[in-house]
C-alpha atoms as a PDB file:
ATOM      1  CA  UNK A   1       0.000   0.000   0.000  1.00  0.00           C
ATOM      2  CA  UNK A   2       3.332   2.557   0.735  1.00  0.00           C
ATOM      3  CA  UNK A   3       4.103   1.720  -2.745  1.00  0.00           C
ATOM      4  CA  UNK A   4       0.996   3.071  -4.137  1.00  0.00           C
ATOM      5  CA  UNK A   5       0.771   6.175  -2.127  1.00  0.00           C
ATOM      6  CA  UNK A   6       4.757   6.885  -2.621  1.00  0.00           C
ATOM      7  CA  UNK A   7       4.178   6.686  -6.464  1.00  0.00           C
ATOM      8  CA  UNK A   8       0.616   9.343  -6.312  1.00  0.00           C
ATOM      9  CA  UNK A   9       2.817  12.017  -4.200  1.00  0.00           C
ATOM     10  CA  UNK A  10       4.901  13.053  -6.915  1.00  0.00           C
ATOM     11  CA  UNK A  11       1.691  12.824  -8.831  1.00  0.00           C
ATOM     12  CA  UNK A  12      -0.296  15.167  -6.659  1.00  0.00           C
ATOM     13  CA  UNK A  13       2.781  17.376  -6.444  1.00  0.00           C
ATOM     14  CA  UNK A  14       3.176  17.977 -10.243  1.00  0.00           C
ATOM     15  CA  UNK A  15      -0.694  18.680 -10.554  1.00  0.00           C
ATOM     16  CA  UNK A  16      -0.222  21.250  -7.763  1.00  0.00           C
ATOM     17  CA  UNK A  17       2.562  22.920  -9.045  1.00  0.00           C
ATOM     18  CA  UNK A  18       1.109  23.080 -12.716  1.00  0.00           C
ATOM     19  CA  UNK A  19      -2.091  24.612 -11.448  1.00  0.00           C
ATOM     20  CA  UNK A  20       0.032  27.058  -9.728  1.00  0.00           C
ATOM     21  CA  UNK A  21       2.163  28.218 -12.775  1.00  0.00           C
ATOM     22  CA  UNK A  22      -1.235  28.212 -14.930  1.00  0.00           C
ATOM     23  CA  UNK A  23      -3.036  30.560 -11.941  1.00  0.00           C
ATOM     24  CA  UNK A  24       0.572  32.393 -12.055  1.00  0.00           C
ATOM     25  CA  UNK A  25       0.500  32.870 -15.781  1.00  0.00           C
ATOM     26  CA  UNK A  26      -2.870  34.492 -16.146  1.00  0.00           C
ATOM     27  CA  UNK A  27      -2.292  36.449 -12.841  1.00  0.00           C
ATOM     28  CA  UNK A  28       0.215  37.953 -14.751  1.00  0.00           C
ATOM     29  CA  UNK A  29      -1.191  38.428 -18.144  1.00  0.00           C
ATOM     30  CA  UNK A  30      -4.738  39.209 -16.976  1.00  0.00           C
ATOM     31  CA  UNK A  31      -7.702  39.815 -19.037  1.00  0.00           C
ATOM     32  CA  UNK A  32     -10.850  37.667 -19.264  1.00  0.00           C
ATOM     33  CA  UNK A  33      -9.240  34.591 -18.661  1.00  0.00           C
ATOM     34  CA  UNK A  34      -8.172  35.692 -15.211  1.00  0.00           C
ATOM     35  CA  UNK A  35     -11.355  37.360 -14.429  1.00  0.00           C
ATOM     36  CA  UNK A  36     -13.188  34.125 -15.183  1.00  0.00           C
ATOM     37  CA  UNK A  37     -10.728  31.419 -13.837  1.00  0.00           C
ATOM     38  CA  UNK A  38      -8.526  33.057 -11.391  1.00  0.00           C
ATOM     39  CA  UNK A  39     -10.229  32.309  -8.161  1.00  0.00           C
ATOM     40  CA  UNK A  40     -11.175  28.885  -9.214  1.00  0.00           C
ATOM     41  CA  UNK A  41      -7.421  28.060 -10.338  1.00  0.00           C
ATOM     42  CA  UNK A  42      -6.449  29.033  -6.486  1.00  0.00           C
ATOM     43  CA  UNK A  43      -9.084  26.937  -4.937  1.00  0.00           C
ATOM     44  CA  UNK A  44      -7.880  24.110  -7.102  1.00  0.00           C
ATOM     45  CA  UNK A  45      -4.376  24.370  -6.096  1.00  0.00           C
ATOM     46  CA  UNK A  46      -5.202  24.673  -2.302  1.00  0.00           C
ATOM     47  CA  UNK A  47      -7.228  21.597  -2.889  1.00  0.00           C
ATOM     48  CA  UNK A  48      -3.947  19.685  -4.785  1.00  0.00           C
ATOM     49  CA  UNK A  49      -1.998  20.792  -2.325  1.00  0.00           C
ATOM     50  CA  UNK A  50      -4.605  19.437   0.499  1.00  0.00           C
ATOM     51  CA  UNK A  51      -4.544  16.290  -1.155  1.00  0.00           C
ATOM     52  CA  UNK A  52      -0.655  16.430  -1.911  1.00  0.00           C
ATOM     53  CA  UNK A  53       0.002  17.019   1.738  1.00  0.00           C
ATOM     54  CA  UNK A  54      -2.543  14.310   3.361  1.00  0.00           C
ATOM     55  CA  UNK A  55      -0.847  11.255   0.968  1.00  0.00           C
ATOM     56  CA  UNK A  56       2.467  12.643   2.635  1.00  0.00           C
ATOM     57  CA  UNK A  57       0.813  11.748   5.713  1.00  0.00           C
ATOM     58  CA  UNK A  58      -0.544   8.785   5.128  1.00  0.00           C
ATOM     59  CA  UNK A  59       2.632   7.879   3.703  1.00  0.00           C
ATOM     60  CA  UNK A  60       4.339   8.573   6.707  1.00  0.00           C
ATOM     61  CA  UNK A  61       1.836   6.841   8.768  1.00  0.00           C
ATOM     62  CA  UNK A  62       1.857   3.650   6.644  1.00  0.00           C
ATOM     63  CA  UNK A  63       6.221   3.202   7.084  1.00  0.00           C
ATOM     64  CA  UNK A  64       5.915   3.979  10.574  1.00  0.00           C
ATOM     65  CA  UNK A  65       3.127   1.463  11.308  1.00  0.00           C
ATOM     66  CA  UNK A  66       5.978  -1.217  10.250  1.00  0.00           C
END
């Protein structure tokens, strides 16, 4: 099961940071797509993070149960 959740953390991490440089990008540009998508691209990346940071966890939990 470590296996599994050691492979999805780099995963999770990737899709966190790519959200971030998309949310970064059209911070930075602005214009409509901003306006439209820029609060939803944060609340996406807190929630890859969330999820990024909780397998890290259970990852930790799962070597130390051994």
């Amino acid at each position: 099961m470590s296996g599994i959740v050691f492979f999805l953390i780099p995963i999770a991490m990737l899709a966190t940071a790519v959200i971030l440089g998309v949310g970064i990008y059209s911070l930075a540009k602005g214009g409509s797509f901003n306006k439209k998508n820029g609060n939803k691209l944060m609340v996406w990346r807190v929630g890859a993070q969330a999820i990024a940071i909780a397998l890290m966890m259970l990852f930790l939990a799962l070597i130390g149960a051994k």
